[in-house]
N, C-alpha and C. Protein backbone atom coordinates (compact mmCIF):
# COMPACT_ATOMS: atom_id res chain seq x y z
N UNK A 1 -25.24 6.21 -5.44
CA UNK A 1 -24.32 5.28 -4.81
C UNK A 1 -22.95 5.94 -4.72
N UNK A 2 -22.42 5.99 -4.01
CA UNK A 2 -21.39 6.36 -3.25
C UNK A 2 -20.12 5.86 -3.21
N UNK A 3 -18.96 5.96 -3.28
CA UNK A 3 -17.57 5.05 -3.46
C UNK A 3 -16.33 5.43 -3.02
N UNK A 4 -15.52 5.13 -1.97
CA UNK A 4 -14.25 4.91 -1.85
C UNK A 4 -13.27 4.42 -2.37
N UNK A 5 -12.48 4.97 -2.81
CA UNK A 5 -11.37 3.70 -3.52
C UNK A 5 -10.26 4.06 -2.77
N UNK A 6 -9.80 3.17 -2.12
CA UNK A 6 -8.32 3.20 -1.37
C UNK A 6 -7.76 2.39 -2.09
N UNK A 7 -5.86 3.36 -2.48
CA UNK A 7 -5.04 2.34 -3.04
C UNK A 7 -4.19 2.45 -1.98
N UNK A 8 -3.41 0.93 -1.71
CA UNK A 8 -2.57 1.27 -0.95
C UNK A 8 -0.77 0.50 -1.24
N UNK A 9 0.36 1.80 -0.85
CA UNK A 9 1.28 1.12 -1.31
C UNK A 9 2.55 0.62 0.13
N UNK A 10 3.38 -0.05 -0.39
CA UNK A 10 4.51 -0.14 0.66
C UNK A 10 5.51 -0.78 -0.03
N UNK A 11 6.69 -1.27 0.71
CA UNK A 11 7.71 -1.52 0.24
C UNK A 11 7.67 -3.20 0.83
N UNK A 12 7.20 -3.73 2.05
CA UNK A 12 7.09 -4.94 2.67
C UNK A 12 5.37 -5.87 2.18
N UNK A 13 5.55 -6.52 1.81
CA UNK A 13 4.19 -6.98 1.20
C UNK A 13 3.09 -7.19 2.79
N UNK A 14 4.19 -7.79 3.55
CA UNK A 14 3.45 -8.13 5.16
C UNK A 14 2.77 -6.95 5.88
N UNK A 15 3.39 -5.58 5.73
CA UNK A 15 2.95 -4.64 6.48
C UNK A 15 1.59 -3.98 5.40
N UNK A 16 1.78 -4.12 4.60
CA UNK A 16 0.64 -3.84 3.40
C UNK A 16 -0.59 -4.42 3.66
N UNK A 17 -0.40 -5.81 3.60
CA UNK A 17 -1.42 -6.78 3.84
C UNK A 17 -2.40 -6.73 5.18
N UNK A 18 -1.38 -6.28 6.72
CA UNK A 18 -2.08 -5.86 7.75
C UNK A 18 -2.60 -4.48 7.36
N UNK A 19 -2.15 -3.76 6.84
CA UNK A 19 -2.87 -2.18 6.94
C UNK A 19 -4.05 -2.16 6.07
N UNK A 20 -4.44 -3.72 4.80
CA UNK A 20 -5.42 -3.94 3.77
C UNK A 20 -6.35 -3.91 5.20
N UNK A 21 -6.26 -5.34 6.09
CA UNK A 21 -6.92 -5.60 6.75
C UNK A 21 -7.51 -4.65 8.44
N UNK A 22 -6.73 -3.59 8.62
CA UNK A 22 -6.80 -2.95 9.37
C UNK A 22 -8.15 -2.42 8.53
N UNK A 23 -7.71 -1.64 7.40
CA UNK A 23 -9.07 -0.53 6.99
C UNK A 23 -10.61 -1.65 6.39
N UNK A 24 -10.30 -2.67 6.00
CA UNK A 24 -11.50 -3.31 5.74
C UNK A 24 -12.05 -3.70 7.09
N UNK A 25 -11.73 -4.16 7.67
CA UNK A 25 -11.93 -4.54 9.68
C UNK A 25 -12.78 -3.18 9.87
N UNK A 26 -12.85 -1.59 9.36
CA UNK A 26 -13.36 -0.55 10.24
C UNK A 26 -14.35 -0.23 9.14
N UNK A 27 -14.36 -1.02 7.80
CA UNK A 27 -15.14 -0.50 6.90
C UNK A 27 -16.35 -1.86 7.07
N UNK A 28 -16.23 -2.69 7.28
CA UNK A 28 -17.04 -3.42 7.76
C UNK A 28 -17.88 -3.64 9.13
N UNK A 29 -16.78 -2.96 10.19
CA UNK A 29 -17.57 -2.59 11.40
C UNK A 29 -18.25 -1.47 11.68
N UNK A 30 -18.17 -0.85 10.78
CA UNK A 30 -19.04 0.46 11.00
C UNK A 30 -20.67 0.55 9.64
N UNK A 31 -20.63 -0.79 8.90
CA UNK A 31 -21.92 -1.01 7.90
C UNK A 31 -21.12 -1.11 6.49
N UNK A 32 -20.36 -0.65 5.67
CA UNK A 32 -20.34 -0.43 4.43
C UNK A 32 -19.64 -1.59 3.99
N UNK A 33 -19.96 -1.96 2.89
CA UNK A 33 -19.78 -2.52 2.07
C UNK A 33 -18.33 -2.50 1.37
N UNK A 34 -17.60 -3.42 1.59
CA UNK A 34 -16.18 -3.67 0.52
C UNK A 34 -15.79 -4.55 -0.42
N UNK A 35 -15.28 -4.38 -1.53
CA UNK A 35 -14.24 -4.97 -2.72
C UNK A 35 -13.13 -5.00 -2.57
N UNK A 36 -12.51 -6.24 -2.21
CA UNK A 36 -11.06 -6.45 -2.47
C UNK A 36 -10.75 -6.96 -0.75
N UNK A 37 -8.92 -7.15 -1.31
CA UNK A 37 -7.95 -6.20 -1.28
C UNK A 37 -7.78 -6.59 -2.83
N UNK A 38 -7.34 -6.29 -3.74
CA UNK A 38 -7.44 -6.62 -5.42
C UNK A 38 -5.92 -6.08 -5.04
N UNK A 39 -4.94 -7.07 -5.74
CA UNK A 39 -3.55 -6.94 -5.61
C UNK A 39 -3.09 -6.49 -6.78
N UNK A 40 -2.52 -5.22 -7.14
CA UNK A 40 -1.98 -4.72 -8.41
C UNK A 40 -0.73 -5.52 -8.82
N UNK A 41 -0.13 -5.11 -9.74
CA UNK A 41 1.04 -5.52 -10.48
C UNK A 41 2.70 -4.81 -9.29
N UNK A 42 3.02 -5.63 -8.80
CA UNK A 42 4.23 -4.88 -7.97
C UNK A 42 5.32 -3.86 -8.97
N UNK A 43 5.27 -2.96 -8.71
CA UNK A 43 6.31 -2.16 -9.54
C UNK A 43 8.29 -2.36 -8.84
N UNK A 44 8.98 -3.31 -9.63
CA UNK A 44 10.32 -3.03 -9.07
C UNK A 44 11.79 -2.39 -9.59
N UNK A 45 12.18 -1.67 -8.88
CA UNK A 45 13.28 -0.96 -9.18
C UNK A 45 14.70 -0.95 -9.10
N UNK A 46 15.30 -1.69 -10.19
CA UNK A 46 17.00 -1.85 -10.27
C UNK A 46 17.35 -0.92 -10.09
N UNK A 47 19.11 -1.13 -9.49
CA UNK A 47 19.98 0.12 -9.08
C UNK A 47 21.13 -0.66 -9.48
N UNK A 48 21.87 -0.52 -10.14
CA UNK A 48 23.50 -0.61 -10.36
C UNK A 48 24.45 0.31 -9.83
N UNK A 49 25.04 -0.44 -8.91
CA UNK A 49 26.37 0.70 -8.12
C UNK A 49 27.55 0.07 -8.19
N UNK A 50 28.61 1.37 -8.77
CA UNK A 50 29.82 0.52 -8.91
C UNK A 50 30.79 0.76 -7.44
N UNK A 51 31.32 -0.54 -7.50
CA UNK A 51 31.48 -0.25 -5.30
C UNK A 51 32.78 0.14 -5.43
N UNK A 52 33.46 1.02 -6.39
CA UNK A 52 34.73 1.51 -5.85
C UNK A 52 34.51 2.63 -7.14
N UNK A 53 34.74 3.68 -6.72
CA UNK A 53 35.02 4.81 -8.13
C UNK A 53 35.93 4.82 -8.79
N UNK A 54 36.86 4.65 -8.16
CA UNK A 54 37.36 4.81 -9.42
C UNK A 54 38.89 3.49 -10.10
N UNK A 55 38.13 2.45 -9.79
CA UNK A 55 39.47 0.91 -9.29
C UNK A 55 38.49 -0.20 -10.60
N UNK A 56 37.67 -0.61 -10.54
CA UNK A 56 37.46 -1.65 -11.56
C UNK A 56 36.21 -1.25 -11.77
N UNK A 57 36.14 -1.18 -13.21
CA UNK A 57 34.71 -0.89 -13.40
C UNK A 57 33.28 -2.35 -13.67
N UNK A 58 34.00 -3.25 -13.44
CA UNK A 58 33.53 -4.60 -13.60
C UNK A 58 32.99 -4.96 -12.21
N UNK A 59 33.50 -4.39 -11.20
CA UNK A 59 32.79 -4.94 -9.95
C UNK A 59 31.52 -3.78 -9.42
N UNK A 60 30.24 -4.36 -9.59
CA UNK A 60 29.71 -3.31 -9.15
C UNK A 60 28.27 -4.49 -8.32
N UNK A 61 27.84 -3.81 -7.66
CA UNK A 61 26.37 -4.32 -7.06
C UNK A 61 25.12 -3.97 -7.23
N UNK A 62 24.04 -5.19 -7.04
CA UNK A 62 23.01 -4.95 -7.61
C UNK A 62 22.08 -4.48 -6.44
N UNK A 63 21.04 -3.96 -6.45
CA UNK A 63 20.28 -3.11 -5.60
C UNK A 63 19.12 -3.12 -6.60
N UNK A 64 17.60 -3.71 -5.51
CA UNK A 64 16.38 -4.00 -5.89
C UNK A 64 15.49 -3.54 -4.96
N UNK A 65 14.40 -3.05 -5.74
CA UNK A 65 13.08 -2.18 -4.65
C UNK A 65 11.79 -2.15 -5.40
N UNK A 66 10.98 -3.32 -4.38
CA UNK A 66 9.83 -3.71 -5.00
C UNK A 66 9.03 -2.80 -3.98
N UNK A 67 7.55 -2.73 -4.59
CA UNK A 67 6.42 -1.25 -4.64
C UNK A 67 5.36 -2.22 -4.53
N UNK A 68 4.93 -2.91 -3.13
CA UNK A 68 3.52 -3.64 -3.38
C UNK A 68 2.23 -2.92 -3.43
N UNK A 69 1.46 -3.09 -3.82
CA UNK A 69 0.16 -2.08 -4.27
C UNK A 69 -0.99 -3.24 -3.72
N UNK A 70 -2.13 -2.41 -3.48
CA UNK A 70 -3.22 -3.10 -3.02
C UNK A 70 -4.38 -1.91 -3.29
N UNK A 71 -5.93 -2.77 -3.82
CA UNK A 71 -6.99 -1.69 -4.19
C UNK A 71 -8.04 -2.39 -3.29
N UNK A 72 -8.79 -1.24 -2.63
CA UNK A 72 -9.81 -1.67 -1.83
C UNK A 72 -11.29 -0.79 -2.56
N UNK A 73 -12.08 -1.04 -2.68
CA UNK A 73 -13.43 -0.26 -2.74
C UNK A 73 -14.09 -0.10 -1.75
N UNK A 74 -14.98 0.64 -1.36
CA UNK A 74 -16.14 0.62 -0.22
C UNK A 74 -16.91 1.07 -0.50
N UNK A 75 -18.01 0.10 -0.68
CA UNK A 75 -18.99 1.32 -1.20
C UNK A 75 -20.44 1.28 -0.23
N UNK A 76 -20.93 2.34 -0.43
CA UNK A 76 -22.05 3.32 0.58
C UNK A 76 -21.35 3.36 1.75
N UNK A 77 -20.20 4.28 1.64
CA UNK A 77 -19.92 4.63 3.53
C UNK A 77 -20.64 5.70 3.68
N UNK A 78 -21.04 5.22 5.50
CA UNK A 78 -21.74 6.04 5.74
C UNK A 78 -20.50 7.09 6.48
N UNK A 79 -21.24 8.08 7.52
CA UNK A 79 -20.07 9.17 8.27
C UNK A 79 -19.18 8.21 9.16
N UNK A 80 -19.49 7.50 9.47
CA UNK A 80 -18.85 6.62 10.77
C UNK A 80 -17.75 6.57 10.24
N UNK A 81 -18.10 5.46 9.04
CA UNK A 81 -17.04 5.09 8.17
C UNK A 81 -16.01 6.22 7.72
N UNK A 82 -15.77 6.79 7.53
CA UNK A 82 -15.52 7.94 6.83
C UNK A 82 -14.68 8.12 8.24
N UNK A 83 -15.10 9.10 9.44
CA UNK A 83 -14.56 9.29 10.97
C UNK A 83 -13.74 8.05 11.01
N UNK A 84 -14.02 6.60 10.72
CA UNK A 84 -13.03 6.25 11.31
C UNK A 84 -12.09 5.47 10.45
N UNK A 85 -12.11 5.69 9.38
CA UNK A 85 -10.87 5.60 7.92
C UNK A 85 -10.17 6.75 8.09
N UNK A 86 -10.23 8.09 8.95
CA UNK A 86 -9.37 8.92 9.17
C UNK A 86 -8.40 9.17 10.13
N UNK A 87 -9.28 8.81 11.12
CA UNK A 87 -8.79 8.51 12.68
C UNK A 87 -8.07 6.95 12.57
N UNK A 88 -7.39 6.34 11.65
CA UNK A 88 -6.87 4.90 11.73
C UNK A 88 -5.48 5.27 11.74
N UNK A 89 -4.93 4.33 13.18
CA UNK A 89 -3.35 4.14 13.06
C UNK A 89 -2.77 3.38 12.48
N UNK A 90 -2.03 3.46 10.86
CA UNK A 90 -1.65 2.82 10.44
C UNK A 90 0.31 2.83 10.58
N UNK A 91 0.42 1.39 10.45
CA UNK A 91 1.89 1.25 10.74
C UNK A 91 2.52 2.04 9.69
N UNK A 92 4.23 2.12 9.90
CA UNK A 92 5.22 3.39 9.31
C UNK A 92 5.41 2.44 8.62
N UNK A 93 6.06 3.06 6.73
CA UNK A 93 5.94 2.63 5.43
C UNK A 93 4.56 2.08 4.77
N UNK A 94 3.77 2.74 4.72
CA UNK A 94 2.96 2.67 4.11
C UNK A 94 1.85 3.66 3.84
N UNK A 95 1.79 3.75 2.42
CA UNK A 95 0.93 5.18 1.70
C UNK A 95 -0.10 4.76 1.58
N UNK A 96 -1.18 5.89 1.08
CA UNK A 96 -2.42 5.37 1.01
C UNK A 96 -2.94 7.16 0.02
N UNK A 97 -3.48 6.45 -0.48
CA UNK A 97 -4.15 7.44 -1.46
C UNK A 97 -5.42 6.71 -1.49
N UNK A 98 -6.12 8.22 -1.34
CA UNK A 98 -7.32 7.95 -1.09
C UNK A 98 -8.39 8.82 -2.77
N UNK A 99 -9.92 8.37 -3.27
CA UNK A 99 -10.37 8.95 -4.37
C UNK A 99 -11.74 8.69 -3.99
């Protein structure tokens, strides 16, 4: 038995969610079998900036950057599958690691 695991990340949860459904849409139209989209834990990232260098050190701004994650499985792809999980146009901001 055979297995794909696509993780996939972005910064917009909306564009994530279409690109889940873009690759399950070609993993299902071409025979194989899928798990998920299984939604990970969002990873987010504070930034503290102080907005003047060198005038009050009390005024500064906050800056936030959330990391949505998504796990797909597929399992028994055949070649199709495979040809066309490679050949897929997926929209800009968004990664994909493939195992």
């Amino acid at each position: 038995m055979q297995r794909i695991r696509i993780k996939i990340k972005g910064y917009d949860s909306k564009v994530v969610d279409k690109a889940t459904e873009q690759i399950i849409d070609t993993a299902v139209r071409t025979g194989a079998k899928t798990f998920g989209p299984i939604p990970l834990p969002t990873k987010s990232r504070r930034f503290t900036v102080h907005k003047s260098p060198h005038v009050d050190s009390k005024s500064k701004d906050h800056f936030e950057l959330n990391t949505h994650k998504r796990l797909i499985d597929i399992v028994d792809p055949t070649s199709k599958t495979i040809d066309s999980l490679t050949h897929l146009q997926l929209a800009a901001g968004v990664w994909i690691e493939i195992k």
